[in-house]
Structure formats: C-alpha cells, structure tokens
C-alpha atoms as a PDB file:
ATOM      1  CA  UNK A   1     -12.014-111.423  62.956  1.00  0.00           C
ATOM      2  CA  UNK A   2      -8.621-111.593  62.042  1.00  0.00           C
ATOM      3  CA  UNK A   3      -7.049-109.152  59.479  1.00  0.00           C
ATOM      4  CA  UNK A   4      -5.927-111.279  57.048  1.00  0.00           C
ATOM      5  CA  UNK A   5     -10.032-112.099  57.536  1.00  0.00           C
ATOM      6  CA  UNK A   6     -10.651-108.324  57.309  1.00  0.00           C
ATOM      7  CA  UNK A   7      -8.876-108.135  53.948  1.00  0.00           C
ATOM      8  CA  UNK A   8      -9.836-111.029  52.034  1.00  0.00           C
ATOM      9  CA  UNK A   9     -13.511-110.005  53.214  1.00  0.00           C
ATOM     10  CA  UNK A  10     -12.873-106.606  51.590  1.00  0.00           C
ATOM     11  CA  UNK A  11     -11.376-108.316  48.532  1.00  0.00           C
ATOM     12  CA  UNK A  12     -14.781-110.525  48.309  1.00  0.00           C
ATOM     13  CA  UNK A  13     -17.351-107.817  48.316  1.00  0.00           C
ATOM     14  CA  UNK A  14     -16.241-106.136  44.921  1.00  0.00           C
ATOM     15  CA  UNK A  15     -17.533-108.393  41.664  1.00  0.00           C
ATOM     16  CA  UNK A  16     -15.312-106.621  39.555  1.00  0.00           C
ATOM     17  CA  UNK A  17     -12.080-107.041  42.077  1.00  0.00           C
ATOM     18  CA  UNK A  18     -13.086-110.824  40.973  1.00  0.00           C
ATOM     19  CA  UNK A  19     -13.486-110.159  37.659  1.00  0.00           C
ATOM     20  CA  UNK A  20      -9.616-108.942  37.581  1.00  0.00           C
ATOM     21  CA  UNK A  21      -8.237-111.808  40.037  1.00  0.00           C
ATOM     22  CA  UNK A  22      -6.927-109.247  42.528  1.00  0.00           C
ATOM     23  CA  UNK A  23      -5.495-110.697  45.594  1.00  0.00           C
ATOM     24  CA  UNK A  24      -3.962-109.448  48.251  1.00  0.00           C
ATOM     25  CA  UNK A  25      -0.976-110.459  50.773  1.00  0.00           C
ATOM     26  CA  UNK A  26      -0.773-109.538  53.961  1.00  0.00           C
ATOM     27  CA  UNK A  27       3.211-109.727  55.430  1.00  0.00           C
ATOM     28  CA  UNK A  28       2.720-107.764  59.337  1.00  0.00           C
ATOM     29  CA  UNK A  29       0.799-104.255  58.618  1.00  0.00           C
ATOM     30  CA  UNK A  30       1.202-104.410  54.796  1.00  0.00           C
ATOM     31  CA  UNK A  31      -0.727-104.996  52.345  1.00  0.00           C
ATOM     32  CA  UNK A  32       0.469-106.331  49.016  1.00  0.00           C
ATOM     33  CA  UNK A  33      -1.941-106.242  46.055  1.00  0.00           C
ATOM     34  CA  UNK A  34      -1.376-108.660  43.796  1.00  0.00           C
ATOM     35  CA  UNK A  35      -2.891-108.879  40.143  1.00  0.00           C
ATOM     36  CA  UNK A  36      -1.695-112.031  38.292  1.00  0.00           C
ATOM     37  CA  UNK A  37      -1.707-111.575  34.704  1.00  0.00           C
ATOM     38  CA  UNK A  38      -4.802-112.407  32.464  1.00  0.00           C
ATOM     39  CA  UNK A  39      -5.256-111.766  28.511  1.00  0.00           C
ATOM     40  CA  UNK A  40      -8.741-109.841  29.122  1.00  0.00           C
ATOM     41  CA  UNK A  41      -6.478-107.737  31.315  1.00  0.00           C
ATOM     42  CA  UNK A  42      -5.008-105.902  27.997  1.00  0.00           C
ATOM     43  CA  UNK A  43      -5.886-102.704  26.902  1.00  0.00           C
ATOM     44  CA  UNK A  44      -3.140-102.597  23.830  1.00  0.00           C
ATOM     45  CA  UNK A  45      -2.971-105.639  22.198  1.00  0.00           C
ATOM     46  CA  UNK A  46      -0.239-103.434  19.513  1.00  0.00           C
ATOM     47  CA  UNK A  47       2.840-103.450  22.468  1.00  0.00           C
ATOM     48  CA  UNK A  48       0.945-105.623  24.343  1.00  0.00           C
ATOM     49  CA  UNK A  49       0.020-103.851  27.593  1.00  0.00           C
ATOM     50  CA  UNK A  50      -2.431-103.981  30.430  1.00  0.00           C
ATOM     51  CA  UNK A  51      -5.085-101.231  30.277  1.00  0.00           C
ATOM     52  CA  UNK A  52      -4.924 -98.117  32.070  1.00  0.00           C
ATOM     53  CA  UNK A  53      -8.239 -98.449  33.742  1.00  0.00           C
ATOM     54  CA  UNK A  54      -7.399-101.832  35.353  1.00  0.00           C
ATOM     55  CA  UNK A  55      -4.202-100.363  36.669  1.00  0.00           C
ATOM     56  CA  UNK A  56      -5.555 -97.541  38.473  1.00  0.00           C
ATOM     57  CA  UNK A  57      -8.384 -99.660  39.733  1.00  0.00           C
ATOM     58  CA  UNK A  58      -5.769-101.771  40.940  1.00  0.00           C
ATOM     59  CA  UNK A  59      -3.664 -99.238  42.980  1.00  0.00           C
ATOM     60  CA  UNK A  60      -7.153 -97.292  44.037  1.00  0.00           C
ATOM     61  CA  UNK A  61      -8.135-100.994  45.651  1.00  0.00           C
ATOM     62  CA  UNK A  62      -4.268-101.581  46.866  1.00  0.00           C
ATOM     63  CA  UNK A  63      -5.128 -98.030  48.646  1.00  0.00           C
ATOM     64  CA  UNK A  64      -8.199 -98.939  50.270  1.00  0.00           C
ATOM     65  CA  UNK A  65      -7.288-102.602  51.275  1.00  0.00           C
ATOM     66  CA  UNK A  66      -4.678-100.650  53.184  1.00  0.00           C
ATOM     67  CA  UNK A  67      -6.693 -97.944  54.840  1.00  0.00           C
ATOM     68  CA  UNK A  68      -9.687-100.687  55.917  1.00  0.00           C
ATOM     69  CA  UNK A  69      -7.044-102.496  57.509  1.00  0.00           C
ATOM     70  CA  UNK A  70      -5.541 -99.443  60.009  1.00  0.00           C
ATOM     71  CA  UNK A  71      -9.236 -98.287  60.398  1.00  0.00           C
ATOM     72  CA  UNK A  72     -11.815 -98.884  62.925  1.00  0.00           C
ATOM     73  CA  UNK A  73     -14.501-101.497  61.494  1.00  0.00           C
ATOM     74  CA  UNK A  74     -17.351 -98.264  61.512  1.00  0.00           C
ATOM     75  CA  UNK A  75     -14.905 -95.795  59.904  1.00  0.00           C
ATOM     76  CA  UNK A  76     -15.163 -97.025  55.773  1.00  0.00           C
ATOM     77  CA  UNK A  77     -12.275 -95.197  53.804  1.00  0.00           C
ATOM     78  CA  UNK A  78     -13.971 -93.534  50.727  1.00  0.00           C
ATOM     79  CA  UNK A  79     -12.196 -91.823  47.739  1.00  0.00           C
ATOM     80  CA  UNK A  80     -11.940 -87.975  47.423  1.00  0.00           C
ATOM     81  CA  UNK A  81      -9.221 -87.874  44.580  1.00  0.00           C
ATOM     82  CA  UNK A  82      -6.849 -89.727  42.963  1.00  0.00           C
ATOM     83  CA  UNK A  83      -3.729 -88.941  40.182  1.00  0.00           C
ATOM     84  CA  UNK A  84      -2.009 -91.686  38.443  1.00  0.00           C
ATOM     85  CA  UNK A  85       0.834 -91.724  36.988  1.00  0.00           C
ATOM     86  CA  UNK A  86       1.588 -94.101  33.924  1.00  0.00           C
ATOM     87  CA  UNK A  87       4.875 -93.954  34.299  1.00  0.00           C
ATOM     88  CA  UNK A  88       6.234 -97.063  31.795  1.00  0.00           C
ATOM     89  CA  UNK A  89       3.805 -99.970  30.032  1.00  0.00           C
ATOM     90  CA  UNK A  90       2.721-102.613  32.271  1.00  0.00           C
ATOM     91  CA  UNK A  91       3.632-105.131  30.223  1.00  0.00           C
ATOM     92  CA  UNK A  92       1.847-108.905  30.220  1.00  0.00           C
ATOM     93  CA  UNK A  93       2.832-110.257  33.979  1.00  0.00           C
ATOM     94  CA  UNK A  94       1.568-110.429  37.274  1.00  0.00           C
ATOM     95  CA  UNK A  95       1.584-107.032  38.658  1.00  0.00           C
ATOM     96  CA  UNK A  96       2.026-105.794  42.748  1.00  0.00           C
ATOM     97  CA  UNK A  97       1.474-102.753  44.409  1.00  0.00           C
ATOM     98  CA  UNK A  98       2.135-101.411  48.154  1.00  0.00           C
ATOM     99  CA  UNK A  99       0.078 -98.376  49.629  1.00  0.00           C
ATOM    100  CA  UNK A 100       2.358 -96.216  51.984  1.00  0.00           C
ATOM    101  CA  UNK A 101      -0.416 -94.318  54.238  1.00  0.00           C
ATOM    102  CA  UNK A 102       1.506 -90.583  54.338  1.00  0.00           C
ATOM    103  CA  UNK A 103      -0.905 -88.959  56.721  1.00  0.00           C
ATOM    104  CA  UNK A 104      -4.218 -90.352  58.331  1.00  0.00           C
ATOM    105  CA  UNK A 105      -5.891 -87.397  60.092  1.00  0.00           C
ATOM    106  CA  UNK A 106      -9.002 -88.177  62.141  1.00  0.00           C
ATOM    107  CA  UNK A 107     -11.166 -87.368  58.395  1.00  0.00           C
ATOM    108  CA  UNK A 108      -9.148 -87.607  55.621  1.00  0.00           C
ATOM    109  CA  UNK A 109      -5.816 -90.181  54.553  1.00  0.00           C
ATOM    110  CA  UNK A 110      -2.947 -88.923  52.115  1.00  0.00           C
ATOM    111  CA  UNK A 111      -2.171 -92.348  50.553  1.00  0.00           C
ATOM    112  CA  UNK A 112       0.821 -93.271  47.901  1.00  0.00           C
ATOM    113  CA  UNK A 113       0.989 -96.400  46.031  1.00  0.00           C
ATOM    114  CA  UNK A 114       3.317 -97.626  43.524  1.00  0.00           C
ATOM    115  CA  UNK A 115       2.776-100.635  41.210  1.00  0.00           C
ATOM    116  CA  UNK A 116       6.175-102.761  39.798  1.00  0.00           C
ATOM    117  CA  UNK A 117       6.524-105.922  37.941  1.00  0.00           C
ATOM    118  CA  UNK A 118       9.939-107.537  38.049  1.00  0.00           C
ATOM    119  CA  UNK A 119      11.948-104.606  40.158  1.00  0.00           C
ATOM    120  CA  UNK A 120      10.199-102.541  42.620  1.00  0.00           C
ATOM    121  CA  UNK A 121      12.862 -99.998  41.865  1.00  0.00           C
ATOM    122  CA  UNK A 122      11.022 -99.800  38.531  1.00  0.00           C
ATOM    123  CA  UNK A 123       7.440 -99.005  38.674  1.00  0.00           C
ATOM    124  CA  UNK A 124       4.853 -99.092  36.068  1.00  0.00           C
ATOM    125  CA  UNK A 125       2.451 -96.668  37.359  1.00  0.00           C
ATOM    126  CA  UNK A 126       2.041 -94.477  41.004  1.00  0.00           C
ATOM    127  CA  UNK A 127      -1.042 -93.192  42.564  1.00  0.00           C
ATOM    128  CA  UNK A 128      -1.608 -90.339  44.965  1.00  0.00           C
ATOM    129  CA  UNK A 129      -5.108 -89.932  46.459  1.00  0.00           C
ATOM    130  CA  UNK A 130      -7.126 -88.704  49.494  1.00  0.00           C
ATOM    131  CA  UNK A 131      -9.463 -90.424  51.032  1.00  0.00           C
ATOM    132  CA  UNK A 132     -11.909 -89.552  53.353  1.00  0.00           C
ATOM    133  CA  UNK A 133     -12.723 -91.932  56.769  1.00  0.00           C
ATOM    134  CA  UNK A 134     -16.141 -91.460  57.144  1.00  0.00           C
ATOM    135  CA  UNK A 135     -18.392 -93.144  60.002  1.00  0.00           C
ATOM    136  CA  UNK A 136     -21.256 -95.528  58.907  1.00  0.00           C
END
C-alpha cells in the first residue's frame, strides 16, 4: 500500500471527516489537510465564520493523518491532549493546515499544526497536542 493509499484510507474510515469534505494532499512526507468551504460549515452566521468545533476537528485530523503516515501500520496514534488556539475568524473559504511532528518518542508524539486561508503567514487557528502511539 502506498501512502498516498495509507492516507486517503485514513481519510475514508471517519463518517464525519466526510461529512466536512476533508481532504488531504500529500507533497513528499507532508501532509496537507485541506477543508474546502461549505455553508453547513458555519458556526456564526453574524461575521460569517466557520465554527470552532469543525476547526479543531480539522487540525486534530491534520495531526493524525500526519502521525499514521510516519507510523508503523500496528502502532495507531491516539489523542492524549490537545489546545487550540483561535487565533483570528476563519472566515468563509477553503481552509489548510500542516502538522509539524516536534518529537515522536517510542509512546507518545508532540505535534503542532497551524491552519491559514489565503497567507500561511496568517493563521486562523494553531493546535498543540500529544498523542500517544499505542500498539493494536
């Protein structure tokens, strides 16, 4: 199986990852999530701005994708913790993210990810988890 195989497999499995339209690109060893802009995707229709929830679920998957990618096929990454940072309003456009894997002991991954529309110099929300890399 090939990795861009491995990833869009991981993509498939989640309903809800098809419920947003998540995709994924895959340029070498990176993963870029990508999640093209929808109207049930906002959360304030006021500003209008995607919600919060599908954000973070967006950089928690962009994080995994990532991890399932550099890891054995037994070893599944699981979540320990995550923080998000909102850090401006995503506004109504396609939306990417890129996970940056900070340190992958032999248990437990210290994963970043950021999330940008139209500048990655400008990101709309960050997320800095753990993750464990447990054996099935």
């Amino acid at each position: 199986m090939t990795r861009e195989d491995q990833l869009q497999a991981f993509l498939a499995r989640s309903p809800y990852l098809r419920f947003l339209g998540m995709t994924a690109e895959l340029a070498g060893d990176e993963v870029t999530g990508v999640l093209p802009f929808s109207p049930h995707l906002i959360g304030n229709t006021l500003l209008p701005s995607l919600h919060g929830g599908v954000l973070g679920a967006f950089l928690e998957t962009t994080a995994l994708a990532q991890l399932t990618l550099t890891q054995p096929a037994d070893r599944k990454p699981r979540t320990l913790d995550i923080t998000i940072e909102y850090l401006r309003p995503g506004r109504p456009m396609t939306t990417f993210a890129r996970a940056d894997l900070r340190k992958v002991g032999r248990r437990v991954a210290n994963v970043q990810v950021e999330a940008w529309q139209e500048a990655r110099s400008q990101p709309v929300a960050a997320l800095r988890g753990h993750f464990t890399l447990a054996e099935d």
